[in-house]
Structure formats: C-alpha cells, structure tokens
C-alpha atoms as a PDB file:
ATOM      1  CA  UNK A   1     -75.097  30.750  38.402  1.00  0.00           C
ATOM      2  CA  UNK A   2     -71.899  31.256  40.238  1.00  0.00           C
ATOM      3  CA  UNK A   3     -70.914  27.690  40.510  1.00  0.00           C
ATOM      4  CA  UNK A   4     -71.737  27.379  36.225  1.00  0.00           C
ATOM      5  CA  UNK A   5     -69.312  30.169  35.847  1.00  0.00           C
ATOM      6  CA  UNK A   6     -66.623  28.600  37.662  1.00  0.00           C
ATOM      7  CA  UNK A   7     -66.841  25.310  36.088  1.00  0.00           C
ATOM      8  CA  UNK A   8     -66.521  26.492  33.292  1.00  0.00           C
ATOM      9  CA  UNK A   9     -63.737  28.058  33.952  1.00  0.00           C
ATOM     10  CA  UNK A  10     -62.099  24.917  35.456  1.00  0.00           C
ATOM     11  CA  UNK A  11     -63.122  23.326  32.302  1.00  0.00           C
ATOM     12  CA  UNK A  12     -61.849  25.691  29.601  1.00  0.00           C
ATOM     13  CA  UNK A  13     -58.368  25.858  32.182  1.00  0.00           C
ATOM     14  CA  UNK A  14     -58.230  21.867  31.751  1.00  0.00           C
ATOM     15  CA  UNK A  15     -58.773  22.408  27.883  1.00  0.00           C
ATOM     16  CA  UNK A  16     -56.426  24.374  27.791  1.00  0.00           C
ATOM     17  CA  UNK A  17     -53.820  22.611  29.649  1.00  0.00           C
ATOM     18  CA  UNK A  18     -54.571  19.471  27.087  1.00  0.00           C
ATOM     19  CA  UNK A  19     -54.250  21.618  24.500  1.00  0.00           C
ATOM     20  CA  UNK A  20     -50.625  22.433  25.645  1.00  0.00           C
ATOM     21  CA  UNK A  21     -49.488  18.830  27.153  1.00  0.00           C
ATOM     22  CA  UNK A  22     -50.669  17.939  23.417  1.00  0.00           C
ATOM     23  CA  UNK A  23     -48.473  20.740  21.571  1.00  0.00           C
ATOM     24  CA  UNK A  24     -45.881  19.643  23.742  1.00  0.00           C
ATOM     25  CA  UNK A  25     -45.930  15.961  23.156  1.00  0.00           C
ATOM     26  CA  UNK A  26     -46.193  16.832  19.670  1.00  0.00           C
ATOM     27  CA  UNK A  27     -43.154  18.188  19.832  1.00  0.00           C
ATOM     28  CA  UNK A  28     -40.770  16.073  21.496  1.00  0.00           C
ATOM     29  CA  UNK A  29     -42.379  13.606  19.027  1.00  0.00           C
ATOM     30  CA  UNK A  30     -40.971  15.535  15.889  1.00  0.00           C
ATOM     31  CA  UNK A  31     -37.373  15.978  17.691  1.00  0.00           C
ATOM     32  CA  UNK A  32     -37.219  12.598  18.461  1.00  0.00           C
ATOM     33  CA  UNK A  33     -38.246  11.887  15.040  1.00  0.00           C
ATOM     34  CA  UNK A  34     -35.456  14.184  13.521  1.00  0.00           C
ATOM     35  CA  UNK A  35     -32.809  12.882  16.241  1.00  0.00           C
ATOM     36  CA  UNK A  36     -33.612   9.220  14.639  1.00  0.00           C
ATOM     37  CA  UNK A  37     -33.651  10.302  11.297  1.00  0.00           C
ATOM     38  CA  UNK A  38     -30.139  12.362  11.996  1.00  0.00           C
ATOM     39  CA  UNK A  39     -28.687   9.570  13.655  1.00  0.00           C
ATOM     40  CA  UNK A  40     -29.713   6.884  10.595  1.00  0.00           C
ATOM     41  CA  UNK A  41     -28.459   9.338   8.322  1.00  0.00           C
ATOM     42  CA  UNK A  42     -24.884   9.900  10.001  1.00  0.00           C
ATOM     43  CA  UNK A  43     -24.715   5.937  10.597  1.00  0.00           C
ATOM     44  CA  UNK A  44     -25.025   5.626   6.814  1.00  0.00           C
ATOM     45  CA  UNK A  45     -22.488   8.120   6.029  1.00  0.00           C
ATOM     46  CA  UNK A  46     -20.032   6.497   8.819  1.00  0.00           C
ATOM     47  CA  UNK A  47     -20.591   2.702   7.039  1.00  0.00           C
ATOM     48  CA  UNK A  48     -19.920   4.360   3.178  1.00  0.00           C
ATOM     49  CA  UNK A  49     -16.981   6.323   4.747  1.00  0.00           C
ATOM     50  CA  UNK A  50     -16.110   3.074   6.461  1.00  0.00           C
ATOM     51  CA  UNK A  51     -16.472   1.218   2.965  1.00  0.00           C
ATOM     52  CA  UNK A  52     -14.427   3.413   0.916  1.00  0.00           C
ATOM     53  CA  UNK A  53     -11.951   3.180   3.221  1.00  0.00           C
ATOM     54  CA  UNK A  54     -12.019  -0.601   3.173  1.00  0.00           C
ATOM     55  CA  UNK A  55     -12.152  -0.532  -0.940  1.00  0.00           C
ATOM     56  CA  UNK A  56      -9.186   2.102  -0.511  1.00  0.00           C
ATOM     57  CA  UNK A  57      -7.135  -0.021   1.831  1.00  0.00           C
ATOM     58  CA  UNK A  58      -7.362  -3.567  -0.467  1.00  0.00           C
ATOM     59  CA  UNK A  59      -7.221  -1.073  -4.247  1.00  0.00           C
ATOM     60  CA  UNK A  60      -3.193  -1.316  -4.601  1.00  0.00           C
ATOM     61  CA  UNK A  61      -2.157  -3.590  -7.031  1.00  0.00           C
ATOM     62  CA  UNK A  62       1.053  -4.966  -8.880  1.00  0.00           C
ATOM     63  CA  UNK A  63       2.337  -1.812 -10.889  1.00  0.00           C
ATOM     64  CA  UNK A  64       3.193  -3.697 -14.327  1.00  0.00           C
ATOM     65  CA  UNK A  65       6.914  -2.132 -14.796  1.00  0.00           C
ATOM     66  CA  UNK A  66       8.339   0.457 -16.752  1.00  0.00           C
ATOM     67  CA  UNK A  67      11.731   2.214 -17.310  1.00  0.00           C
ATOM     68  CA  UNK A  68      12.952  -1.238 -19.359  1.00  0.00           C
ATOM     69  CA  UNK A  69      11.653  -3.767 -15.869  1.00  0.00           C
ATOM     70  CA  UNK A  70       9.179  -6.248 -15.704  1.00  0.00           C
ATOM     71  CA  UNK A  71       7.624  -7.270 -12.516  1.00  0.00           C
ATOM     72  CA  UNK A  72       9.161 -10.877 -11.307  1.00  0.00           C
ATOM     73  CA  UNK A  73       7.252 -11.629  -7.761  1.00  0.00           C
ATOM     74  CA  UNK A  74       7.445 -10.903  -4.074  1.00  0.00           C
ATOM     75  CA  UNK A  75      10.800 -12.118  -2.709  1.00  0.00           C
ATOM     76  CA  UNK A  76      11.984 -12.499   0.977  1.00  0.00           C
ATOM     77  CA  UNK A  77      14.628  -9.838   2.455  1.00  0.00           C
ATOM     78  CA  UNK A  78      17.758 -11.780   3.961  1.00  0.00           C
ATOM     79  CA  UNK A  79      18.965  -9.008   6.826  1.00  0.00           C
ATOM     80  CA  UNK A  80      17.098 -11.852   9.476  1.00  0.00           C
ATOM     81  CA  UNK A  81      18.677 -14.893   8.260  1.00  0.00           C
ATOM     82  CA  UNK A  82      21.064 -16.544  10.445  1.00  0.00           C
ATOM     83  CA  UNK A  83      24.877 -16.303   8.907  1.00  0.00           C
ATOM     84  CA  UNK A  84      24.168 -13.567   6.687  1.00  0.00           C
ATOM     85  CA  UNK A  85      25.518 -10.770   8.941  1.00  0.00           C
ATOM     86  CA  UNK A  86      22.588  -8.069   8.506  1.00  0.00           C
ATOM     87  CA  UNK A  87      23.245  -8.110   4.359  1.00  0.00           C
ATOM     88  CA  UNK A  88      20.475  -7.736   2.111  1.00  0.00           C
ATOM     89  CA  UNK A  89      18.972  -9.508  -0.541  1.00  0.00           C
ATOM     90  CA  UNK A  90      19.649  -6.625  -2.831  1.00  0.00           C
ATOM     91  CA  UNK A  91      22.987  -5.112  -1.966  1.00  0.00           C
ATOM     92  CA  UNK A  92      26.200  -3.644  -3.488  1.00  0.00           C
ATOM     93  CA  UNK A  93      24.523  -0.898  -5.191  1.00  0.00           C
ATOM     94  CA  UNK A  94      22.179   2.038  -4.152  1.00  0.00           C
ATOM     95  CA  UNK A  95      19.088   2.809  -2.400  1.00  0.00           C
ATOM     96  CA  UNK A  96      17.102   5.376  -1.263  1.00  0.00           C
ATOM     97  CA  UNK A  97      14.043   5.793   1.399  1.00  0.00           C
ATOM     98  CA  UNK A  98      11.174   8.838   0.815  1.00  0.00           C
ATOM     99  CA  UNK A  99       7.802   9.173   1.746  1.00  0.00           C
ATOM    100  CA  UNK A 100       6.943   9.988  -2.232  1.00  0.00           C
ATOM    101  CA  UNK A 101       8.205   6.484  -2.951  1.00  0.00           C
ATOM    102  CA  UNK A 102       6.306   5.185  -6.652  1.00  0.00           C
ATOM    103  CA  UNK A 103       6.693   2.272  -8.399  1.00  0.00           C
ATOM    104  CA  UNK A 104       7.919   4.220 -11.539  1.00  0.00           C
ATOM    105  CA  UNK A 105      10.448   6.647  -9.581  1.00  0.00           C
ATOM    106  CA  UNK A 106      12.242   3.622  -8.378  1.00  0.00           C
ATOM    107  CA  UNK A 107      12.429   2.059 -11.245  1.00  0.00           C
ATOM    108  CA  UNK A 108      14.169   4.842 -12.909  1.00  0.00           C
ATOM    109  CA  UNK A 109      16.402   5.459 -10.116  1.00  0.00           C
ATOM    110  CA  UNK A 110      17.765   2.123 -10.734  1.00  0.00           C
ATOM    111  CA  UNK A 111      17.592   2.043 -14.518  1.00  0.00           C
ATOM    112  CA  UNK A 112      19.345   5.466 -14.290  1.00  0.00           C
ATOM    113  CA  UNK A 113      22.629   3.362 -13.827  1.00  0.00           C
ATOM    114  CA  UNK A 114      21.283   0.179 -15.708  1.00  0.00           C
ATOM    115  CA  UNK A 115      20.842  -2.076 -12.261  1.00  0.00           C
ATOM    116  CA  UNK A 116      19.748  -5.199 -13.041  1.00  0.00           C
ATOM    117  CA  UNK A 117      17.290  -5.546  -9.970  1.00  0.00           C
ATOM    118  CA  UNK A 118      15.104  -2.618  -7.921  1.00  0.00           C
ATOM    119  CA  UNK A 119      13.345  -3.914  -5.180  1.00  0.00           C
ATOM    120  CA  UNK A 120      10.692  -1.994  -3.094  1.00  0.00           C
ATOM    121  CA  UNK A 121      10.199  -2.667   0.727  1.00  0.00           C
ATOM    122  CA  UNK A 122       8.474  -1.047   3.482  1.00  0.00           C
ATOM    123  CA  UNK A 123       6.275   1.225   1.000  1.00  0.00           C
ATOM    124  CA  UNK A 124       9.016   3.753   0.567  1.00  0.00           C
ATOM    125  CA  UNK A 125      12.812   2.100   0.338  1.00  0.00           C
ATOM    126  CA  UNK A 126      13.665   1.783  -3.034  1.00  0.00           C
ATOM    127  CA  UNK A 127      16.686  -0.560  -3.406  1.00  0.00           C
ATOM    128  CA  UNK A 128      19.251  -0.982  -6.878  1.00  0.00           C
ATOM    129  CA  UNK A 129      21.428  -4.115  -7.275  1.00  0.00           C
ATOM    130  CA  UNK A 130      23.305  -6.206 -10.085  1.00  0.00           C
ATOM    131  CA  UNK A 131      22.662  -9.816  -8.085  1.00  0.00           C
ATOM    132  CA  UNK A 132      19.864 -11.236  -5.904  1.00  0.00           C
ATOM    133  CA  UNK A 133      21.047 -13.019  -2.734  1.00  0.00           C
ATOM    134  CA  UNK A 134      20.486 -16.321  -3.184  1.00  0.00           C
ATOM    135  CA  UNK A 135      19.158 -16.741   0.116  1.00  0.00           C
ATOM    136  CA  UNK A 136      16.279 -14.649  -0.630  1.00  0.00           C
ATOM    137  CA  UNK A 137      13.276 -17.010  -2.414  1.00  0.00           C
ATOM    138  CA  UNK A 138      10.034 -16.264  -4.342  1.00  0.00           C
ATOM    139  CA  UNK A 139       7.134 -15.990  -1.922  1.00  0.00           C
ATOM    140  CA  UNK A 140       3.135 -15.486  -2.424  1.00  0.00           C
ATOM    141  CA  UNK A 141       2.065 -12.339  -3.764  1.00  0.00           C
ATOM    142  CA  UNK A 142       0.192 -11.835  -0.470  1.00  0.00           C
ATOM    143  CA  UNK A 143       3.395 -11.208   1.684  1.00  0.00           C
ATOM    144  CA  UNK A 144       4.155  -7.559  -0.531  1.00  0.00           C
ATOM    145  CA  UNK A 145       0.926  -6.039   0.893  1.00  0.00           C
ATOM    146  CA  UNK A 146       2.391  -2.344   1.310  1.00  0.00           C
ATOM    147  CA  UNK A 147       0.816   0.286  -0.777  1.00  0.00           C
ATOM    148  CA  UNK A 148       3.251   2.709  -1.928  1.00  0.00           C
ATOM    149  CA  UNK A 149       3.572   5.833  -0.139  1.00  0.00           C
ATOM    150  CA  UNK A 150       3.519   8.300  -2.819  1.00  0.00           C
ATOM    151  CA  UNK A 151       1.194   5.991  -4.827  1.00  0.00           C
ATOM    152  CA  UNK A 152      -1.441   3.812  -2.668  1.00  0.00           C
ATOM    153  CA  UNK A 153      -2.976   2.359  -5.694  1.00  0.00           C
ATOM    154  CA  UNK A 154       0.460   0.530  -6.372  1.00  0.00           C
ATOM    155  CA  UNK A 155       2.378  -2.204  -4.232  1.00  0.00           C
ATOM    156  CA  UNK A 156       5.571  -1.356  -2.510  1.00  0.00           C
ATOM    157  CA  UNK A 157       6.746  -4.438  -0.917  1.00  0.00           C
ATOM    158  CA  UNK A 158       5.755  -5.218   2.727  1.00  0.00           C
ATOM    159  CA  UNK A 159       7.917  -5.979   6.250  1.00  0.00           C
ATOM    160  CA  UNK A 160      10.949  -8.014   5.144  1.00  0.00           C
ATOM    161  CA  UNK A 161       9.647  -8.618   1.363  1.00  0.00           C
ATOM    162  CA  UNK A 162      10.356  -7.171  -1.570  1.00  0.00           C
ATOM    163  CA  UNK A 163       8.373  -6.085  -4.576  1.00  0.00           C
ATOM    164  CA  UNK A 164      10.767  -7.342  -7.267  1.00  0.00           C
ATOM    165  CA  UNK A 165      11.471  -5.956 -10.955  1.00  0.00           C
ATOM    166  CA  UNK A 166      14.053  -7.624 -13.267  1.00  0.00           C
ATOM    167  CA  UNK A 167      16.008  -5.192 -16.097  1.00  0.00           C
ATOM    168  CA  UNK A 168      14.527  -6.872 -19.524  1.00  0.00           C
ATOM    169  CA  UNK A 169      15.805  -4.004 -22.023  1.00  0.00           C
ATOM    170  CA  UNK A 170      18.995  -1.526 -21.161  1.00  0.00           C
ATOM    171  CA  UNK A 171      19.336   2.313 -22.192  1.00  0.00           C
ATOM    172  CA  UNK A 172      21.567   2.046 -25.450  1.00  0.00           C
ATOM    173  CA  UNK A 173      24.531   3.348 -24.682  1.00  0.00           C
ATOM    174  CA  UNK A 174      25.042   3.338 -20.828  1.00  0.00           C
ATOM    175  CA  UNK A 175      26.842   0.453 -19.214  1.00  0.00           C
ATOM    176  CA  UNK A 176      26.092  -0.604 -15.432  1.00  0.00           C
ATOM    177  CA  UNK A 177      25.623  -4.344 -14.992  1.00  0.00           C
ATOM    178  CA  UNK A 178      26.508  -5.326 -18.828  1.00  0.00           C
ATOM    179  CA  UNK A 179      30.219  -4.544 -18.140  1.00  0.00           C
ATOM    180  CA  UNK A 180      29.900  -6.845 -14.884  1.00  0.00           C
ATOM    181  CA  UNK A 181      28.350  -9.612 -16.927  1.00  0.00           C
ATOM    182  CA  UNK A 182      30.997  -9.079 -20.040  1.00  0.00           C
ATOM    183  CA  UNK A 183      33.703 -10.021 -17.334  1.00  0.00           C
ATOM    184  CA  UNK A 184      32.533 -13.068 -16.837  1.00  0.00           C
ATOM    185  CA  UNK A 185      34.688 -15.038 -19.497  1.00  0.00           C
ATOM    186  CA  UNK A 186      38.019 -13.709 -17.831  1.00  0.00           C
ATOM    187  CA  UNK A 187      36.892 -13.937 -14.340  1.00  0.00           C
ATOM    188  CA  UNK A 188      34.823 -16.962 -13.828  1.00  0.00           C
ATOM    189  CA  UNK A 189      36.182 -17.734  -9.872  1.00  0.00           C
ATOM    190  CA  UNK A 190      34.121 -14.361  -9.327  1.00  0.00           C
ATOM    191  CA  UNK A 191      31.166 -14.370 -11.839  1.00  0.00           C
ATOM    192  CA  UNK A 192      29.062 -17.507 -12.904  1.00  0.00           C
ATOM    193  CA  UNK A 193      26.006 -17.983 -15.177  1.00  0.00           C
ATOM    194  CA  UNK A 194      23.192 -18.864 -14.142  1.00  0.00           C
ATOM    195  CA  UNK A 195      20.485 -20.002 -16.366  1.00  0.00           C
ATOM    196  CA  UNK A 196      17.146 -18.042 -15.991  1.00  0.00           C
ATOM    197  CA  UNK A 197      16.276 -15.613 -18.916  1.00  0.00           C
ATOM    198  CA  UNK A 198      19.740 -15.009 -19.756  1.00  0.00           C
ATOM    199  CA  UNK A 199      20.962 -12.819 -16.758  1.00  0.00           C
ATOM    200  CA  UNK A 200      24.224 -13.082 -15.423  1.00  0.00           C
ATOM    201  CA  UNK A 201      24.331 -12.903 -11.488  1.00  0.00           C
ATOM    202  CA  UNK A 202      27.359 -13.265  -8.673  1.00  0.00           C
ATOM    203  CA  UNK A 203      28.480 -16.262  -7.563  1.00  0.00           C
ATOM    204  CA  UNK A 204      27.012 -14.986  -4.118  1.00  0.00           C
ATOM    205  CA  UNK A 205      23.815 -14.548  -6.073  1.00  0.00           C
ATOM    206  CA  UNK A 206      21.058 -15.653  -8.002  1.00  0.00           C
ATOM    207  CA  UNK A 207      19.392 -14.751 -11.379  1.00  0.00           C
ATOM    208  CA  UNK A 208      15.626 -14.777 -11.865  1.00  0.00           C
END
C-alpha cells in the first residue's frame, strides 16, 4: 500500500514537472515567435526608410527658371584650367554662398541688377555675370547632380559645374548688362557679338 502511495507520488511529481517543461517551452516558443516577427517588422521599416531615402536622394530635378531666365544646361567651371589663373567661368559680377541656396533666390539675386548669366555650383554658391568664359563648355546634364540646399527637390550645380540660366526678358526700366551691350558699336576692340539668341558677350567670353 505504501509503495502505491509513493508511486504515485513520483508519478503525479513527473506530471507535473511535464506540465511545467511544457509551459515553459511554450513560452520561449511565443518570444521567439514575437522576436521574429519584431525583427521582420523593423527590417521592413529599415528597407522603406532605406527607399525613401533613395527616391529622396535621385527626386531633384532641373528647376525650369523664373525671374525673366531660362535654364540653358550644365556648364564646366574654369578655376582648374591651366592658364586661366584661378578665374571663373562666371566672373566680374557678384556672388553669394548660403546654406538656404534655391533656384528662384538666385535667380533674383542676379536679375536684381539685370545679369545676364546666374550660375549655381556646389548646392549653395549662387554666382551673377554679364559673359560666360569661353573656356567653360556645355556638359551632360548628369555632371550638375547637387540638390539645392535650401531646396533638395531642385538642382544646384555639382563640383566644378554649373547649373546655368540665361536672362531672356529684362525688368523695364533697370539697366545692368543692356548698357554693356549698347557700347558695343563705339567700343568694338572691347565688346564683340556673338551670334547665339541675340546676346552680346566679352571678347573674353562667350554667349549661349
């Protein structure tokens, strides 16, 4: 009778202990099952943040013009080309370098005194200028790959390239390049034409 009482007492003691290694595999189960589902779930969020970074990275584009420009390409800077001393392609007239650089604010810093060119480089130098260097040529549209830095939806230029803009209608009134070009017929050692939409440019220069 004694021995019947004590195995069943070993045996209720071994149910028992299966009943708890069974809880307790049950439940490392479940947390590994909500560790795997955690860890898919941040992975996903990582890739879409990933994504929209990658959609937000390639999303500037050419800004079509305003202030009285049009857009006219991506042009090389000269300041690396043997023989030219360090000058630029756009030079002789203003510039200026901020980290809310747009598209639009540069254009009307240079229309502002009715410069025939503004250039953008280096996502926030904004450059003014009557003449183009002629040593500085057209290039693809793929080497101004700098998204502004007060716009990134719009292009800026890039490293020694310039997002170019041509002046295609002048504030009435104002003078700025027009007077330049007018004294071309009494000063021709110093000013030339140059065919290419009508723009008059410096001898040292080029017009689009």
């Amino acid at each position: 009778m004694v021995q019947l009482q004590l195995s069943s007492r070993i045996w209720n003691r071994r149910s028992s202990n299966h009943s708890l290694f069974t809880m307790l595999a049950s439940t490392i189960i479940s947390a590994l099952s909500l560790f795997a589902v955690a860890s898919a779930q941040s992975s996903t969020a990582s890739a879409s943040s990933a994504s929209a970074s990658a959609t937000s990275a390639v999303a500037a584009s050419i800004a079509a013009g305003s202030s009285g420009y049009s857009y006219v390409g991506c042009w090389n800077e000269t300041t690396g080309i043997e023989g030219t001393s360090g000058a630029r392609a756009l030079s002789g007239g203003k510039m200026e370098s901020v980290d809310t650089a747009t598209v639009e604010a540069c254009l009307e810093y240079c229309g502002a005194s009715n410069y025939q060119y503004a250039g953008l480089e280096y996502a926030q130098e904004c450059w003014c200028s009557n003449y183009i260097s002629s040593l500085s040529t057209q290039l693809e549209e793929s080497n101004c790959s700098l998204a502004c830095k007060g716009n990134d939806t719009e292009l800026c230029g890039g490293y020694l390239t310039i997002t170019l803009y041509n002046l295609t209608s002048k504030k009435s009134g104002s003078s700025g390049s027009s007077s330049k070009t007018g004294a071309a017929s009494t000063a021709a050692s110093s000013w030339t034409y140059v065919l290419g939409a009508g723009v008059m440019a410096l001898t040292l220069g080029t017009a689009l």
